[in-house]
C-alpha atoms as a PDB file:
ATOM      1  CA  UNK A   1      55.862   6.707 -34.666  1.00  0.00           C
ATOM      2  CA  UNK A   2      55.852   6.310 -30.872  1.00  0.00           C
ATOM      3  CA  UNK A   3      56.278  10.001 -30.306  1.00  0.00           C
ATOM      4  CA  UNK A   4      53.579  10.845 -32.443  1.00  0.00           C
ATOM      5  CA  UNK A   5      51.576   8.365 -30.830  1.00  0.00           C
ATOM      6  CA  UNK A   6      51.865   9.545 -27.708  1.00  0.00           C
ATOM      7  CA  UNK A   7      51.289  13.120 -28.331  1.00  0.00           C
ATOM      8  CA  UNK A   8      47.750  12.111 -30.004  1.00  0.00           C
ATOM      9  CA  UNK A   9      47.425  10.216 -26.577  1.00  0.00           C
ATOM     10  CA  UNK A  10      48.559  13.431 -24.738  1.00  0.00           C
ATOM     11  CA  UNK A  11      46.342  15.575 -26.728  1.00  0.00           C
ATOM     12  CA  UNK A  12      43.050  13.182 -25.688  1.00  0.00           C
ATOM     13  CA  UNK A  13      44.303  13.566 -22.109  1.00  0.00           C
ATOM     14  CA  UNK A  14      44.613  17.204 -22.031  1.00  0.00           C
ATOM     15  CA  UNK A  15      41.169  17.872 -24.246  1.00  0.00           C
ATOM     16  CA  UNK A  16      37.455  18.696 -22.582  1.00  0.00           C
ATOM     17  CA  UNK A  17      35.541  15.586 -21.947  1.00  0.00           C
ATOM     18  CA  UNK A  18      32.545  17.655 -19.848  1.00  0.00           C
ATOM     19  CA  UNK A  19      30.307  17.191 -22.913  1.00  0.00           C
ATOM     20  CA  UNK A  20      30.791  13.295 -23.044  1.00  0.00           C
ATOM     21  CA  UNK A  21      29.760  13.007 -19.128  1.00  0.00           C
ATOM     22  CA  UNK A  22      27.029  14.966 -19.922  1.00  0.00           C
ATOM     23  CA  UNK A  23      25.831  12.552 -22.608  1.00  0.00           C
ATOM     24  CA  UNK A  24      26.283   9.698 -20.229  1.00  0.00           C
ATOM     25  CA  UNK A  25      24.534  11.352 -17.329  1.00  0.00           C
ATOM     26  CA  UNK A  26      21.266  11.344 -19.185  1.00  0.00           C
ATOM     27  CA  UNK A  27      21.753   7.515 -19.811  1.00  0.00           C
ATOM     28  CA  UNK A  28      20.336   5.254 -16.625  1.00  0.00           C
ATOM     29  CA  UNK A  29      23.346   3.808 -14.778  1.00  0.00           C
ATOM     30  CA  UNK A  30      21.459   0.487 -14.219  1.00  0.00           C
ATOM     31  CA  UNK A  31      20.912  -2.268 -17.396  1.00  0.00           C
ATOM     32  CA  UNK A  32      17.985  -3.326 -18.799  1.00  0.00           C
ATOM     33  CA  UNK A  33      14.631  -1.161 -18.764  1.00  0.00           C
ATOM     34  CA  UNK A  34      13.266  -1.524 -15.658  1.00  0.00           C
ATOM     35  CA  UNK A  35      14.422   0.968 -12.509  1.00  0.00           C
ATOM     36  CA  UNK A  36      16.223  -0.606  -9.602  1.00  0.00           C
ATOM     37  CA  UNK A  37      13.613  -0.568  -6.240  1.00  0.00           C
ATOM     38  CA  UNK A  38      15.964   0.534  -3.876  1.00  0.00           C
ATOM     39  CA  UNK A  39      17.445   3.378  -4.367  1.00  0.00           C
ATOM     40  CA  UNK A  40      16.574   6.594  -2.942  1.00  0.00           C
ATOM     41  CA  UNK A  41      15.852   8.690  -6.164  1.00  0.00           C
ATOM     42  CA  UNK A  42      13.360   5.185  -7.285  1.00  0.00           C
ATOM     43  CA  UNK A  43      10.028   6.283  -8.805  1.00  0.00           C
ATOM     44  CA  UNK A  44       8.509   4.227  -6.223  1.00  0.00           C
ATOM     45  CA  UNK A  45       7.254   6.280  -2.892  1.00  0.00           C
ATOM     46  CA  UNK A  46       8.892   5.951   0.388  1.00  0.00           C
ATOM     47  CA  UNK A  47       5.552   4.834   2.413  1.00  0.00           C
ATOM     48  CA  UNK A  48       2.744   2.898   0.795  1.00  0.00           C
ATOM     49  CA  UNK A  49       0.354   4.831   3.259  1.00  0.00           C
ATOM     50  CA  UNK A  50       1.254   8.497   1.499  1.00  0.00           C
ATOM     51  CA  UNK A  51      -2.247   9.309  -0.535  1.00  0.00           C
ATOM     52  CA  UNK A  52      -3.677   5.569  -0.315  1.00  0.00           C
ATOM     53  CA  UNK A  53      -6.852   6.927   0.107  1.00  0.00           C
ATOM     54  CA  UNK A  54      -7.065   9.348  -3.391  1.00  0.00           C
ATOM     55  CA  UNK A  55      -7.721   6.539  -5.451  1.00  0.00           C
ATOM     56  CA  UNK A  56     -10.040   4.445  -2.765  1.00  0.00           C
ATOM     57  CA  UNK A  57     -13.267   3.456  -4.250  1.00  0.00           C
ATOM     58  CA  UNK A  58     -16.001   4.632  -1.872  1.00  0.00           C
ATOM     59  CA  UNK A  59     -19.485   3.362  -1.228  1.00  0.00           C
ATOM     60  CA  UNK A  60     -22.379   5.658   0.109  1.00  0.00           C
ATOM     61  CA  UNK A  61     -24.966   4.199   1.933  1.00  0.00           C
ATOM     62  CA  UNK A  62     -27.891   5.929   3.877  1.00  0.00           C
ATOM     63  CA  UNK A  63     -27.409   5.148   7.717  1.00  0.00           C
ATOM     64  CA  UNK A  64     -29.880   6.745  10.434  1.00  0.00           C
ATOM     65  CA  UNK A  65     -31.129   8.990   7.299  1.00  0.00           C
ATOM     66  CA  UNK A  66     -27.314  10.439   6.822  1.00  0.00           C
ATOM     67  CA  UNK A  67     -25.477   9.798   3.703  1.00  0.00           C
ATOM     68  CA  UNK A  68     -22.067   8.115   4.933  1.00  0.00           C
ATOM     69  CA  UNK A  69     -19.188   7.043   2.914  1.00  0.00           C
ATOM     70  CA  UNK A  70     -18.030   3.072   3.379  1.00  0.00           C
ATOM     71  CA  UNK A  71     -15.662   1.198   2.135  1.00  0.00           C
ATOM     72  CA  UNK A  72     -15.913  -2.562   1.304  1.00  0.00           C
ATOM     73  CA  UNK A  73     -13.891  -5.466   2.412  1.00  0.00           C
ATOM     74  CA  UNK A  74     -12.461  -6.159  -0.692  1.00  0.00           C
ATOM     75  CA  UNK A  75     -11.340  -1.769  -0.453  1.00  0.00           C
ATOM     76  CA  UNK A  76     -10.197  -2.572   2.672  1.00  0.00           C
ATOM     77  CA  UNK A  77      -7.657  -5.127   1.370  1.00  0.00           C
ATOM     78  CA  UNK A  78      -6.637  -3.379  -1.327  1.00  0.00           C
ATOM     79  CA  UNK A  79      -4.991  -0.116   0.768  1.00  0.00           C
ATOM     80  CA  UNK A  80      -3.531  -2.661   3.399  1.00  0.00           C
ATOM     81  CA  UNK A  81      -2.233  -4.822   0.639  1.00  0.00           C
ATOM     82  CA  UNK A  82      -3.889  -7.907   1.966  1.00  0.00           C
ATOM     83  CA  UNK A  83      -6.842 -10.040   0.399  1.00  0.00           C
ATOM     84  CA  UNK A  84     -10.058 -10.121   1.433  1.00  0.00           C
ATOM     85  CA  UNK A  85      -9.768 -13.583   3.330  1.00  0.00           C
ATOM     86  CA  UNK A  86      -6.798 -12.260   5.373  1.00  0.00           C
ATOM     87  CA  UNK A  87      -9.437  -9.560   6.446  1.00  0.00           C
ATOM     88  CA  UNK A  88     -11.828 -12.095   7.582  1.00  0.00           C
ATOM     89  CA  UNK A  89      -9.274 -14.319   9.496  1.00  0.00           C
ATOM     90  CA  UNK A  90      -8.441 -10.819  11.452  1.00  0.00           C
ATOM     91  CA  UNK A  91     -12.060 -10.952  12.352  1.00  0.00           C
ATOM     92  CA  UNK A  92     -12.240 -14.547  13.250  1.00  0.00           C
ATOM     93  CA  UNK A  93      -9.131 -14.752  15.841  1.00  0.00           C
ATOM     94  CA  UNK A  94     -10.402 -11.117  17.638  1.00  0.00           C
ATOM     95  CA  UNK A  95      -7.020  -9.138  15.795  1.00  0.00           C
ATOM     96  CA  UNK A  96     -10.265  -6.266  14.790  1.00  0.00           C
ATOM     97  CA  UNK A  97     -13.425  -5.946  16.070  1.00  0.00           C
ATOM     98  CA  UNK A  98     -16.328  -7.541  13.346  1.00  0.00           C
ATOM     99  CA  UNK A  99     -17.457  -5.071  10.985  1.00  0.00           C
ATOM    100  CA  UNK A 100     -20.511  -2.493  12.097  1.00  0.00           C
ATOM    101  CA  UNK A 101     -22.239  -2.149   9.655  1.00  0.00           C
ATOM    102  CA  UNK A 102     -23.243  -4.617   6.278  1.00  0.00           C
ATOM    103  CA  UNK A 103     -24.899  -3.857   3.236  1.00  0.00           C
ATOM    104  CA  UNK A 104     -29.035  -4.959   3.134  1.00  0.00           C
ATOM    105  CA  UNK A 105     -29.085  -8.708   3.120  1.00  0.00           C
ATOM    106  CA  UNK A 106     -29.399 -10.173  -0.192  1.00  0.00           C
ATOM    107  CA  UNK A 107     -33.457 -11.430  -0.425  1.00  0.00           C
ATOM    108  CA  UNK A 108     -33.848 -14.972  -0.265  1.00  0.00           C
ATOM    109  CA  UNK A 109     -31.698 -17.826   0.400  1.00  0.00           C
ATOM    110  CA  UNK A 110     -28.218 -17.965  -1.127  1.00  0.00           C
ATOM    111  CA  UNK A 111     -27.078 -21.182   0.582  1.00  0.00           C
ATOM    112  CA  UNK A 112     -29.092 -23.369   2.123  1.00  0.00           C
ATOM    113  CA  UNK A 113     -29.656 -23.863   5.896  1.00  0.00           C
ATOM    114  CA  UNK A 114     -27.183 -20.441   6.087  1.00  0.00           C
ATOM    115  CA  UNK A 115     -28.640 -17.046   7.315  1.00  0.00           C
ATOM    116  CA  UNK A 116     -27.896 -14.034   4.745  1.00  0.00           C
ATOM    117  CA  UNK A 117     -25.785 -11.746   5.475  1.00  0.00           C
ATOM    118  CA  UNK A 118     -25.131  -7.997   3.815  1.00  0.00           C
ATOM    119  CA  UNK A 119     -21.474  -7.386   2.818  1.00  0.00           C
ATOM    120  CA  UNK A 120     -18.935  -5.901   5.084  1.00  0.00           C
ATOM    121  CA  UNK A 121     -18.613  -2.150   5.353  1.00  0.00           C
ATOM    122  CA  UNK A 122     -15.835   0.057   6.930  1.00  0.00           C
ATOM    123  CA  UNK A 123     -15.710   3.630   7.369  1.00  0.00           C
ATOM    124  CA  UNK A 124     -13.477   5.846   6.313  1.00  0.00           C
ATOM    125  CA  UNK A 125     -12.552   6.465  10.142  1.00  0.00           C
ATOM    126  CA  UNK A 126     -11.909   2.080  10.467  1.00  0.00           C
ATOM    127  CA  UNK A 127      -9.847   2.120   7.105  1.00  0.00           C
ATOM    128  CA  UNK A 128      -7.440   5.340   8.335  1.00  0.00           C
ATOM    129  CA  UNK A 129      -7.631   3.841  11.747  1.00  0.00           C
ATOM    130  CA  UNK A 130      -6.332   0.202  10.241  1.00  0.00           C
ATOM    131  CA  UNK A 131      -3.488   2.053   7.935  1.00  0.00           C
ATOM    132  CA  UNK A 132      -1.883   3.666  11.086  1.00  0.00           C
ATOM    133  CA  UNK A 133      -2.760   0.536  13.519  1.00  0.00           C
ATOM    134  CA  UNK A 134      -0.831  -1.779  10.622  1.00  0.00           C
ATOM    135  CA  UNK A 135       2.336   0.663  10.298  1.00  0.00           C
ATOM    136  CA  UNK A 136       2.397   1.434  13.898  1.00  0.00           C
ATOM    137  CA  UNK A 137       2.780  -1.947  15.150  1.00  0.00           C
ATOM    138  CA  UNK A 138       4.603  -3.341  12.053  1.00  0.00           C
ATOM    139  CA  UNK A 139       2.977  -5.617  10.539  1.00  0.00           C
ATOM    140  CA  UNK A 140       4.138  -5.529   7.315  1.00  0.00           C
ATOM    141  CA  UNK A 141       7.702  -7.029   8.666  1.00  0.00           C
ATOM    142  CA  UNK A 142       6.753 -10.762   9.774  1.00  0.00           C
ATOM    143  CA  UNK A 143       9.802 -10.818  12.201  1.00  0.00           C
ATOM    144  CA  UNK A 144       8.529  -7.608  14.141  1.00  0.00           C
ATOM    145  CA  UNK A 145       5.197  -7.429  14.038  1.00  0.00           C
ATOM    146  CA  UNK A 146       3.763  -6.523  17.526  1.00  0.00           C
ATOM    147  CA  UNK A 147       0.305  -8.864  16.889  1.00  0.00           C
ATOM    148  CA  UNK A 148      -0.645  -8.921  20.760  1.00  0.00           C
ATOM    149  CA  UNK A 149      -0.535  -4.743  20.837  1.00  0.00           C
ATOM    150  CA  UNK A 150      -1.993  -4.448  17.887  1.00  0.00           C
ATOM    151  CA  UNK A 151      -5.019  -6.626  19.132  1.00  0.00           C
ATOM    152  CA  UNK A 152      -5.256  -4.716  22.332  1.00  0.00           C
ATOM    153  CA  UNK A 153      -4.844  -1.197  20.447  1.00  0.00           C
ATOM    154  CA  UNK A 154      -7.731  -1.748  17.881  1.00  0.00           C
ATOM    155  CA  UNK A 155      -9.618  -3.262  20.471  1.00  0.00           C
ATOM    156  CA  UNK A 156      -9.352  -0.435  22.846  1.00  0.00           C
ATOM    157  CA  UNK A 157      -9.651   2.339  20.014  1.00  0.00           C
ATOM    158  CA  UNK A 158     -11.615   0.718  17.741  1.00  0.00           C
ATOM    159  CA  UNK A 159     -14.025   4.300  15.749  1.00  0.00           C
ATOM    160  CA  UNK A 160     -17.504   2.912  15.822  1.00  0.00           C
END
């Protein structure tokens, strides 16, 4: 019985198995449903900045009788992956210049004893110019972000 055994075992060995790797090629290589992050074939793009604007949701606003395309804070967030707030605090400590141009002011008062104010705007130009600015000087990475040159640089360079 151990002869025949082992020529069953010897047969296995010696037979084709391209059509069973095949069949576990097509299988993922990972468990459970959901796609490991880091790996190079991942569904998920190398850079977050590779067409962020396609699916930005422009404003158009008349400025100086010229239809120009704007972009709100709350846009603005959204493509740097930041909120709104964190946009604002850039403002406040000088990291960006204030924004140039605001939406009409809302009529009346909205709070009282406090001035109205329009809504920020940003132009196309400010949003590409914040993309690079924020992968340039690595801000994404909190342990080597450059904050000082990338005050200076948007500063200096700022697109009115």
């Amino acid at each position: 019985m151990s002869t025949k055994t082992s020529d069953y075992f010897q047969h296995l060995l010696k037979r084709d198995h391209s059509d069973l790797l095949d069949q576990e090629s097509e299988e993922p290589d990972y468990p459970g449903s959901t796609p490991p992050r880091n790996r190079a074939d991942s569904p998920i793009p190398k850079s977050r900045f590779d067409d962020v604007m396609v699916d930005a949701k422009a404003k158009y606003y008349k400025v100086h009788g010229e239809l120009r395309e704007f972009f709100p804070i709350g846009e603005l967030a959204r493509l740097l992956h930041r909120k709104a707030v964190t946009i604002r605090m850039w403002e406040r400590n000088g990291w960006i210049p204030h924004a140039n141009y605001r939406t009409p002011a809302p009529k009346g008062e909205q709070i009282p004893g406090v001035a109205p104010k329009g809504r920020r705007l940003y132009s196309r130009e400010q949003v590409e110019f914040l993309l690079t600015a924020v992968g340039m000087f690595n801000l994404d990475n909190q342990r080597e972000a450059d904050w000082s040159g990338f005050k200076t640089h948007t500063s200096a360079n700022w697109p009115v």
